[in-house]
Protein backbone atom coordinates (compact mmCIF):
# COMPACT_ATOMS: atom_id res chain seq x y z
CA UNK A 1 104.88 98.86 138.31
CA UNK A 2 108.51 98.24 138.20
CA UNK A 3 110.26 101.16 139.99
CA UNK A 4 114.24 100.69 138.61
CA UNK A 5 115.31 104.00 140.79
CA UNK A 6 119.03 102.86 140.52
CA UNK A 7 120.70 104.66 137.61
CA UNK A 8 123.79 103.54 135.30
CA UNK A 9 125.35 107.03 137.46
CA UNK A 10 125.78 104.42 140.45
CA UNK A 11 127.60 102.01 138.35
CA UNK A 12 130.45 104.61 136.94
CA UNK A 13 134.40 102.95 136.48
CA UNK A 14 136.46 103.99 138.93
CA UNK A 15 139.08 105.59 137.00
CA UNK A 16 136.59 108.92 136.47
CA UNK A 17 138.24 112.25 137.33
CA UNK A 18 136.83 112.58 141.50
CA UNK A 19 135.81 116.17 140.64
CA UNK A 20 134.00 115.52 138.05
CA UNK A 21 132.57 112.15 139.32
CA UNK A 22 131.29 114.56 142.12
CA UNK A 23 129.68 116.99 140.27
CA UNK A 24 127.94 114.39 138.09
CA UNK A 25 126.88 112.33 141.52
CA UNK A 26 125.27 116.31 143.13
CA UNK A 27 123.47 116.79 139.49
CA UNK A 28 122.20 112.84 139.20
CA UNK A 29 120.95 112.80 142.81
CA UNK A 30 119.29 116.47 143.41
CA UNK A 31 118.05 117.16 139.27
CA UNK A 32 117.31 114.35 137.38
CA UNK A 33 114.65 111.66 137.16
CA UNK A 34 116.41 108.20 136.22
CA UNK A 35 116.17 106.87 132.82
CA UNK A 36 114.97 103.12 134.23
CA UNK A 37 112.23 105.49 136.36
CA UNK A 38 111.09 106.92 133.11
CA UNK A 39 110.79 104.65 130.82
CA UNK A 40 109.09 102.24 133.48
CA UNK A 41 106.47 104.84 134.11
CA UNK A 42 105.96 105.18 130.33
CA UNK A 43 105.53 101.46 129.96
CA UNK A 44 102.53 101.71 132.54
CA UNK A 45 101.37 104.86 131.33
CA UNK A 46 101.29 102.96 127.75
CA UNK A 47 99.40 100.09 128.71
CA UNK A 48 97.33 101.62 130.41
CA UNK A 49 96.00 103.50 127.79
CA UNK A 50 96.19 100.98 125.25
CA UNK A 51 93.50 99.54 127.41
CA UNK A 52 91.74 102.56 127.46
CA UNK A 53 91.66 102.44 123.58
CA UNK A 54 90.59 98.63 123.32
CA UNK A 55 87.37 99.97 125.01
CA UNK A 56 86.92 103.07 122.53
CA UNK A 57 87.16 100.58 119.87
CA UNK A 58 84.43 98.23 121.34
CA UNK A 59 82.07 101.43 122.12
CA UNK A 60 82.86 103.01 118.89
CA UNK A 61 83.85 101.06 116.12
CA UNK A 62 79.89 100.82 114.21
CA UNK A 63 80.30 104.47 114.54
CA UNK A 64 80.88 107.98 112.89
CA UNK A 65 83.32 109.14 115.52
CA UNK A 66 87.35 108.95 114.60
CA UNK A 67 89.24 105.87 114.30
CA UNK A 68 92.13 105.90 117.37
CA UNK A 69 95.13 104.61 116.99
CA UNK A 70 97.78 103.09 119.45
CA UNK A 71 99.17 105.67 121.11
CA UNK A 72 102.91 107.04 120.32
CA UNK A 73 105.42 108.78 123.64
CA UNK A 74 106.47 112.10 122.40
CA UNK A 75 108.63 114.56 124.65
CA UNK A 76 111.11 114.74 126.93
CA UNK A 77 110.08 112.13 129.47
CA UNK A 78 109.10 109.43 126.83
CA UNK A 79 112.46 110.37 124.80
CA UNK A 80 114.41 109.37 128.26
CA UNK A 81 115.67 112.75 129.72
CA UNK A 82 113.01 115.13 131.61
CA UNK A 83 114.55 117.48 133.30
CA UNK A 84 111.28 117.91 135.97
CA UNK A 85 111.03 116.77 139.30
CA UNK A 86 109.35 113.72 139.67
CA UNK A 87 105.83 115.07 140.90
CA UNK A 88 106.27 117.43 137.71
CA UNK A 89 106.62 114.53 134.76
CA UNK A 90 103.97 114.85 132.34
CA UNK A 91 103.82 111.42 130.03
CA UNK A 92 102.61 113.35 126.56
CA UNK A 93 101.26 110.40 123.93
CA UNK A 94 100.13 111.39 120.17
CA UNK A 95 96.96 109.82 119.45
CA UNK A 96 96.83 109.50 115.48
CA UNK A 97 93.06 109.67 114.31
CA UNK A 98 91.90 108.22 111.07
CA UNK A 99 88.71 108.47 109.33
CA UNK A 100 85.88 106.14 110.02
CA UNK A 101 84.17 104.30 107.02
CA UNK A 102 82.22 107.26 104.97
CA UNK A 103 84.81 109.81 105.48
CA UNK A 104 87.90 111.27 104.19
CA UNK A 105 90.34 114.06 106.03
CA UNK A 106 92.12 116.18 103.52
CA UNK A 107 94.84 119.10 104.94
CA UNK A 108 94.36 122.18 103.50
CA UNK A 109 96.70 124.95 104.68
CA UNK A 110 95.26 127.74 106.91
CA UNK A 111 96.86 130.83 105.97
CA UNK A 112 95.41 132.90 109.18
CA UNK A 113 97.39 134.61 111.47
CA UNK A 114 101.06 134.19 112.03
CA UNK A 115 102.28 131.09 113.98
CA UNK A 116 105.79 130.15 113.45
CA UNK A 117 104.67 126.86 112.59
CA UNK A 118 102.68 125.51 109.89
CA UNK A 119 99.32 125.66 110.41
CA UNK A 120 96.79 123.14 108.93
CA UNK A 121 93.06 122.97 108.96
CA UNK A 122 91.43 119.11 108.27
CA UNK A 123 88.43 119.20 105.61
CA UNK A 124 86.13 116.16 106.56
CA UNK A 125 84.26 114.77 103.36
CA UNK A 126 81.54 112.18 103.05
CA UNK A 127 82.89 109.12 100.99
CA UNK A 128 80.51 106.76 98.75
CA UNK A 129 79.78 103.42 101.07
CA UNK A 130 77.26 101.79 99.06
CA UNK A 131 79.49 99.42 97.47
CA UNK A 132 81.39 98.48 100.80
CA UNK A 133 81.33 95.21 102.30
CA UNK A 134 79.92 96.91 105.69
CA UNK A 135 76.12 97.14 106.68
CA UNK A 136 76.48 100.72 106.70
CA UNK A 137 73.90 103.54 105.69
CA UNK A 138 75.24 105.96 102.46
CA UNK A 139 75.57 109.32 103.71
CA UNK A 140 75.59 110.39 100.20
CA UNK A 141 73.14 108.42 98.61
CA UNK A 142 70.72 107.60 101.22
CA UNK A 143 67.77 110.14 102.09
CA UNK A 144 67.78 112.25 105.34
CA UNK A 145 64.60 110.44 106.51
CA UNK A 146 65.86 107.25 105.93
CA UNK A 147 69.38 108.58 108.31
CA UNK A 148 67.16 109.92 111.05
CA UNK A 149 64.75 107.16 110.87
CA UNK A 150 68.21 104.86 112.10
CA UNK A 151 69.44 107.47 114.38
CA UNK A 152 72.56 107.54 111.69
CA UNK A 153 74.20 110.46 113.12
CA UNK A 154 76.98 112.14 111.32
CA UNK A 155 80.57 113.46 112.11
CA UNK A 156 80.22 116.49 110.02
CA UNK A 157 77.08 117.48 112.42
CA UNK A 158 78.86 116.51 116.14
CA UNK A 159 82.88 116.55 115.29
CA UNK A 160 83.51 119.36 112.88
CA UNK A 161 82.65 123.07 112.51
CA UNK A 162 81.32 123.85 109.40
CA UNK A 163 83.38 121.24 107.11
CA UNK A 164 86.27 121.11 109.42
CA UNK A 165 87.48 118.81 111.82
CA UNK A 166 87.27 120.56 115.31
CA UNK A 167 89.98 120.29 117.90
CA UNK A 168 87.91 121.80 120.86
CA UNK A 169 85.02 119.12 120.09
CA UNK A 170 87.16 116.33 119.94
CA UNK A 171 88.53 117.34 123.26
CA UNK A 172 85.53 117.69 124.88
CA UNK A 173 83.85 114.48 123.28
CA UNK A 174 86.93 112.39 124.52
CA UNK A 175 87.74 113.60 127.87
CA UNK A 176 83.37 112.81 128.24
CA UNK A 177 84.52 108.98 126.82
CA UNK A 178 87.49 108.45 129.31
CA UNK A 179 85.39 109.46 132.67
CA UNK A 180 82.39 107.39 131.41
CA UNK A 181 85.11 104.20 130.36
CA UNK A 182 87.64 104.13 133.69
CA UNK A 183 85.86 101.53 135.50
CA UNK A 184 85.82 98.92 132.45
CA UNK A 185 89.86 99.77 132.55
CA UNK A 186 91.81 97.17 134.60
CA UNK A 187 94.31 99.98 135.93
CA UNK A 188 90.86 101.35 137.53
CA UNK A 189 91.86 99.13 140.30
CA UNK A 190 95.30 100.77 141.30
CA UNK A 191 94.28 104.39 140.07
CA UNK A 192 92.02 107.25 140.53
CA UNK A 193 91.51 109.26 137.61
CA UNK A 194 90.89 112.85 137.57
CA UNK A 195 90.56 114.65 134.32
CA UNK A 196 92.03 118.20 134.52
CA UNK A 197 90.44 121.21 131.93
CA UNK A 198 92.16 121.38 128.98
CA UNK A 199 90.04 122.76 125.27
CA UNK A 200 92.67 120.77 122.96
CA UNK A 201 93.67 117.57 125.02
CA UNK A 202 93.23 115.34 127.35
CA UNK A 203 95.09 116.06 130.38
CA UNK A 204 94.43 113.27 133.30
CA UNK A 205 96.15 112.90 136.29
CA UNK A 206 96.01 109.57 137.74
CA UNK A 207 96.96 108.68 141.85
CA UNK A 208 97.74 105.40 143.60
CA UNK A 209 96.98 104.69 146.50
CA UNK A 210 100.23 105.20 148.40
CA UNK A 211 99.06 109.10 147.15
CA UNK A 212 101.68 109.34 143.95
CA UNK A 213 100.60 110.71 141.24
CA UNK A 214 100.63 109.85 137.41
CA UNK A 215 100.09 113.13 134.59
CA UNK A 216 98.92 112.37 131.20
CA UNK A 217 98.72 114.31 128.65
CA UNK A 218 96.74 112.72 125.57
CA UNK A 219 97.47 114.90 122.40
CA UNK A 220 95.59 114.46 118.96
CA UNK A 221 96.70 114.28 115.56
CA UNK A 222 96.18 113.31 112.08
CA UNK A 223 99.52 111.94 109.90
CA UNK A 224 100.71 113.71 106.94
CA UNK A 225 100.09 111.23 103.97
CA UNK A 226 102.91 108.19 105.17
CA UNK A 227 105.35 110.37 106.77
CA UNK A 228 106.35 111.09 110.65
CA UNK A 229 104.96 114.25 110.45
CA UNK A 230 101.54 114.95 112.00
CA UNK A 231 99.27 117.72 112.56
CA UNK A 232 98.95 118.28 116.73
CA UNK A 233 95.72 119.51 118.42
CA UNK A 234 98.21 121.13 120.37
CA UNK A 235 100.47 124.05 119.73
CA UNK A 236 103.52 124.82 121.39
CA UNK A 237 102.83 128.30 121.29
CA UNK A 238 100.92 130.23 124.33
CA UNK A 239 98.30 131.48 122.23
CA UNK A 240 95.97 129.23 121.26
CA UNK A 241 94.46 129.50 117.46
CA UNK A 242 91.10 128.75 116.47
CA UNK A 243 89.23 125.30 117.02
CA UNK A 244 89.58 123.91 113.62
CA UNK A 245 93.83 124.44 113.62
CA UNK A 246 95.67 121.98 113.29
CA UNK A 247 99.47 122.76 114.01
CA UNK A 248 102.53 120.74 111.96
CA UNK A 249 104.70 118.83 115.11
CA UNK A 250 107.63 117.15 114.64
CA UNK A 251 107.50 115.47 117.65
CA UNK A 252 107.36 111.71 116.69
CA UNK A 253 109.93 112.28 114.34
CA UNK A 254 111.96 113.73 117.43
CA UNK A 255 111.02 110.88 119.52
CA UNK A 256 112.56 108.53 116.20
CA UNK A 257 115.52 110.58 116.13
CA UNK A 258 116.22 109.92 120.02
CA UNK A 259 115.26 105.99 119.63
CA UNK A 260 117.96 105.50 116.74
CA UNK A 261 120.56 107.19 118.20
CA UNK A 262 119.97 104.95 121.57
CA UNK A 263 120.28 101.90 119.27
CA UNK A 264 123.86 103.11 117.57
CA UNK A 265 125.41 104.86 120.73
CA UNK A 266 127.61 102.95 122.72
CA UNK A 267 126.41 101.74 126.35
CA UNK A 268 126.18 104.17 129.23
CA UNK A 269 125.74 107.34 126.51
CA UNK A 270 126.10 110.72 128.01
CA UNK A 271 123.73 112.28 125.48
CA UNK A 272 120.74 112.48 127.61
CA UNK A 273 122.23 113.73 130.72
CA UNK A 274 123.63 116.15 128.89
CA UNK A 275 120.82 117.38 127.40
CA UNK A 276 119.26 117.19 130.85
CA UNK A 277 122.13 118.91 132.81
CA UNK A 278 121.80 121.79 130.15
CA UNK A 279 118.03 122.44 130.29
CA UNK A 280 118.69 122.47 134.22
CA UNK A 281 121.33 125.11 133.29
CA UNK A 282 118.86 127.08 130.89
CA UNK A 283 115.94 126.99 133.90
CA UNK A 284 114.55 130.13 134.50
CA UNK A 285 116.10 131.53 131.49
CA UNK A 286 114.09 133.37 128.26
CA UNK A 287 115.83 130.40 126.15
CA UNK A 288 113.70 127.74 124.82
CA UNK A 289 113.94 124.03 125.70
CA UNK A 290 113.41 123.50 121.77
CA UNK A 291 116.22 125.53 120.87
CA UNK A 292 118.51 123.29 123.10
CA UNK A 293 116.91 120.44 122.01
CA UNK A 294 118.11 121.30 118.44
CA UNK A 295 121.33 122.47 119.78
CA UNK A 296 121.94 118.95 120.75
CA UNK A 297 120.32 116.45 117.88
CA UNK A 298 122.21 118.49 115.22
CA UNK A 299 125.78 117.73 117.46
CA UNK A 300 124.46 113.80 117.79
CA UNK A 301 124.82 113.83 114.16
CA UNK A 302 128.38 116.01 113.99
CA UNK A 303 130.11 114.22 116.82
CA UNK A 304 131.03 110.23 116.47
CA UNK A 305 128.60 108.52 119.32
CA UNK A 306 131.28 106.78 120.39
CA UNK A 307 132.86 110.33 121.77
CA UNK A 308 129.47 110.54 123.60
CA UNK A 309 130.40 107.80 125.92
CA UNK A 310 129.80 108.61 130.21
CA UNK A 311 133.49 109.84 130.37
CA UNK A 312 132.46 112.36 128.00
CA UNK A 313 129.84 114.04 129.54
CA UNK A 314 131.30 117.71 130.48
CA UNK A 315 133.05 117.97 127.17
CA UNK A 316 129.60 117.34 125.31
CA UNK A 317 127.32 119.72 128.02
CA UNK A 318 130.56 122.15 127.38
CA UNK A 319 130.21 121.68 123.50
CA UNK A 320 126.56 122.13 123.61
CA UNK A 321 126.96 125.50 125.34
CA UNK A 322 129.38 126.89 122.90
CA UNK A 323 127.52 125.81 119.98
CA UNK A 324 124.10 127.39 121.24
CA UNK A 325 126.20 130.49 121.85
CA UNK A 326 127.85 130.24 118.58
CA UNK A 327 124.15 130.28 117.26
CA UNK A 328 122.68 133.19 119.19
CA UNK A 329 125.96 135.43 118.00
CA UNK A 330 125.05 134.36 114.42
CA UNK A 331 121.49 134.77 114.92
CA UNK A 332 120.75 131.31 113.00
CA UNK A 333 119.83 127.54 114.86
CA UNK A 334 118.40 125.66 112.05
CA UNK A 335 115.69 123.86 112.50
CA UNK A 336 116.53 119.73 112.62
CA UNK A 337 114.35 118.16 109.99
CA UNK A 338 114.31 120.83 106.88
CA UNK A 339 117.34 120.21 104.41
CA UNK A 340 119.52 117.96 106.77
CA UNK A 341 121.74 115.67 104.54
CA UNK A 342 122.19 114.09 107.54
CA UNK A 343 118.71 112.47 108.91
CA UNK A 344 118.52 108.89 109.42
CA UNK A 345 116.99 106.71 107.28
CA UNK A 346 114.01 105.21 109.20
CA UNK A 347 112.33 109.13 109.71
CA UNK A 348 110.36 109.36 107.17
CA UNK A 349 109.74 113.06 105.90
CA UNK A 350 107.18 114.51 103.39
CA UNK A 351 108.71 115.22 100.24
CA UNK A 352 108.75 118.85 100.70
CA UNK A 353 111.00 118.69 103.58
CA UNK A 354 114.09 117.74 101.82
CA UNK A 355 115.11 120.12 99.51
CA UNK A 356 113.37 123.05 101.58
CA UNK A 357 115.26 125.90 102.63
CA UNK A 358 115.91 124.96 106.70
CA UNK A 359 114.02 126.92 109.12
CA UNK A 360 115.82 129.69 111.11
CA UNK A 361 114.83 129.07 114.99
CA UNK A 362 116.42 132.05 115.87
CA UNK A 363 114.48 134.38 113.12
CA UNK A 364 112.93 136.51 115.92
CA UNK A 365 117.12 137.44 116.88
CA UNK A 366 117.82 138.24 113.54
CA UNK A 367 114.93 141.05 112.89
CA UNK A 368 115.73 142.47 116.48
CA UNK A 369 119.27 143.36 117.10
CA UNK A 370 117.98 144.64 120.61
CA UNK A 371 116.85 141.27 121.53
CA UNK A 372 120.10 139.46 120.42
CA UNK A 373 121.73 141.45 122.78
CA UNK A 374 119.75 141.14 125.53
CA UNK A 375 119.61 136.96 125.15
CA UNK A 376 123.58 136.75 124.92
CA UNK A 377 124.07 139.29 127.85
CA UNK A 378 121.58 136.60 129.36
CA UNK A 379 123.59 133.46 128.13
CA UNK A 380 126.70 134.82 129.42
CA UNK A 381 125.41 135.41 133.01
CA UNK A 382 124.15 131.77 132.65
């Protein structure tokens, strides 16, 4: 594992304002992770389970169970700016699933309860494979004796709950897979692997043996149609809805977002210690890491990247203050990827999401004039 601790901070020009050089130098050494230290650890966190994939694919692929696909870093520590202490990283990776041969997943909307975000439920159905170029048995056209007589056993009956693909099972079935497949995995050699409860991911926490520690949080998900949106096995909300919900995430669309503007910005962009000196700001506060988040990609896309060069960086953390303050007075932060003129090209959004009417992230403010007060009282302390 290459450990690049030293950060671009180290290497600033000398003609830097000394006060604010210092303040940068107090927040870089005592706050942040390095951007070199993150994305190294994401690389090994990557490969590593890339391997761990190559064997699900040998074990599994004459099988019912879900296709896996290679993994995709969502989050603030693959996106380059976690604003955790080192020992409190967590590497979060999308794994896309895809039906096996027999099968189809069709979304259906679940219109239960009242989760801010869209909520999904996946309808598995059985798909004609007599004609296919596979030595496969028909689960539609072949008898049940014949299917029990080859031990043909079926995703509908193991995976799903009633016709629905089931988060909790899926869980269960694959945190079973990785404690059964470690020792086949080359990293085996350098790490432990412990795999912590969790009833909608797989959460693993790997250690070396010079006692450092490695968390992993695998996340499931199904793509909508060809876009970057996917439904999550994991919601970002406390309460956890039912097994077979599925919640919309943007988060690979985020992570997409963050990768483009590291291509166009100049060398040495501020943007991500910004956003990381603000959450620091916001810690312990009732305001949401999202909401800042937003705050920030919607001023990546108002403010020339070339003004978001190192020099810059307490006129963009000062700019990103006022405008989330600007927000919480008008009680409206739209959300980033409903009706933006503005989105890159390469994010690829379902149809719906253009002309839709953008989200309000600050909805809850705006039906509780009690609250609004209370979160800029709050702000203004901050």
């Amino acid at each position: 594992e290459v450990d690049n601790s030293r950060d671009s901070e180290s290497e600033e020009s000398e003609e830097e304002n000394p006060a604010e050089m210092n303040m940068i130098w107090i927040f870089s050494r005592r706050f942040q992770l390095s951007v070199p230290k993150l994305a190294s650890r994401r690389r090994v966190v990557q490969e590593l389970l890339s391997d761990l994939l190559q064997v699900s694919h040998r074990l599994f692929s004459d099988s019912f169970f879900p296709v896996l696909e290679p993994v995709i870093g969502v989050g603030s520590a693959c996106e380059g700016w976690s604003p955790h202490k080192e020992e409190d990283v967590v590497y979060c990776m999308f794994v896309p699933l895809k039906p096996p041969p027999g099968y189809a997943f069709h979304l259906e909307p679940d219109t239960t309860g009242d989760m801010p975000q869209m909520r999904m439920r996946i309808r598995v159905e059985l798909v004609c494979t007599c004609t296919g170029e596979q030595n496969m048995l028909c689960f539609l056209h072949h008898s049940e004796e014949e299917l029990k007589r080859n031990r043909v056993a079926s995703l509908l009956h193991t995976l799903c709950t009633g016709p629905y693909l089931d988060v909790e099972k899926i869980a269960l079935w694959f945190q079973t897979f990785v404690i059964s497949a470690w020792s086949v995995v080359p990293q085996s050699h350098h790490y432990n692997v412990q795999v912590l409860p969790s009833s909608r991911s797989c959460k693993m926490k790997l250690t070396k043996a010079s006692r450092r520690n490695l968390f992993v949080e695998m996340i499931f998900c199904v793509r909508q149609g060809d876009s970057d949106i996917f439904l999550s096995s994991q919601p970002t909300e406390a309460r956890l809805p039912p097994s077979t919900t599925w919640v919309e995430s943007y988060a690979v669309a985020e992570a997409k977002f963050f990768s483009h503007v590291a291509r166009q910005a100049p060398p040495r962009s501020c943007h991500l210690k910004c956003l990381r000196l603000c959450a620091r700001l916001l810690e312990g506060s009732s305001f949401s890491i999202y909401a800042l988040k937003t705050t920030v990609m919607h001023l990546l896309t108002l403010i020339p990247l070339s003004e978001w060069q190192h020099g810059y960086l307490l006129l963009r953390v000062d700019d990103t203050m006022r405008y989330l303050r600007c927000c919480l007075e008008e009680k409206h932060l739209k959300h980033f990827f409903f009706g933006n003129e503005d989105m890159p090209e390469e994010i690829s959004l379902p149809p719906a999401f253009q002309g839709a009417q953008p989200l309000n992230l600050f909805q809850h403010l705006a039906q509780d004039p009690a609250a609004q007060a209370e979160a800029i009282q709050e702000f203004d302390k901050l």
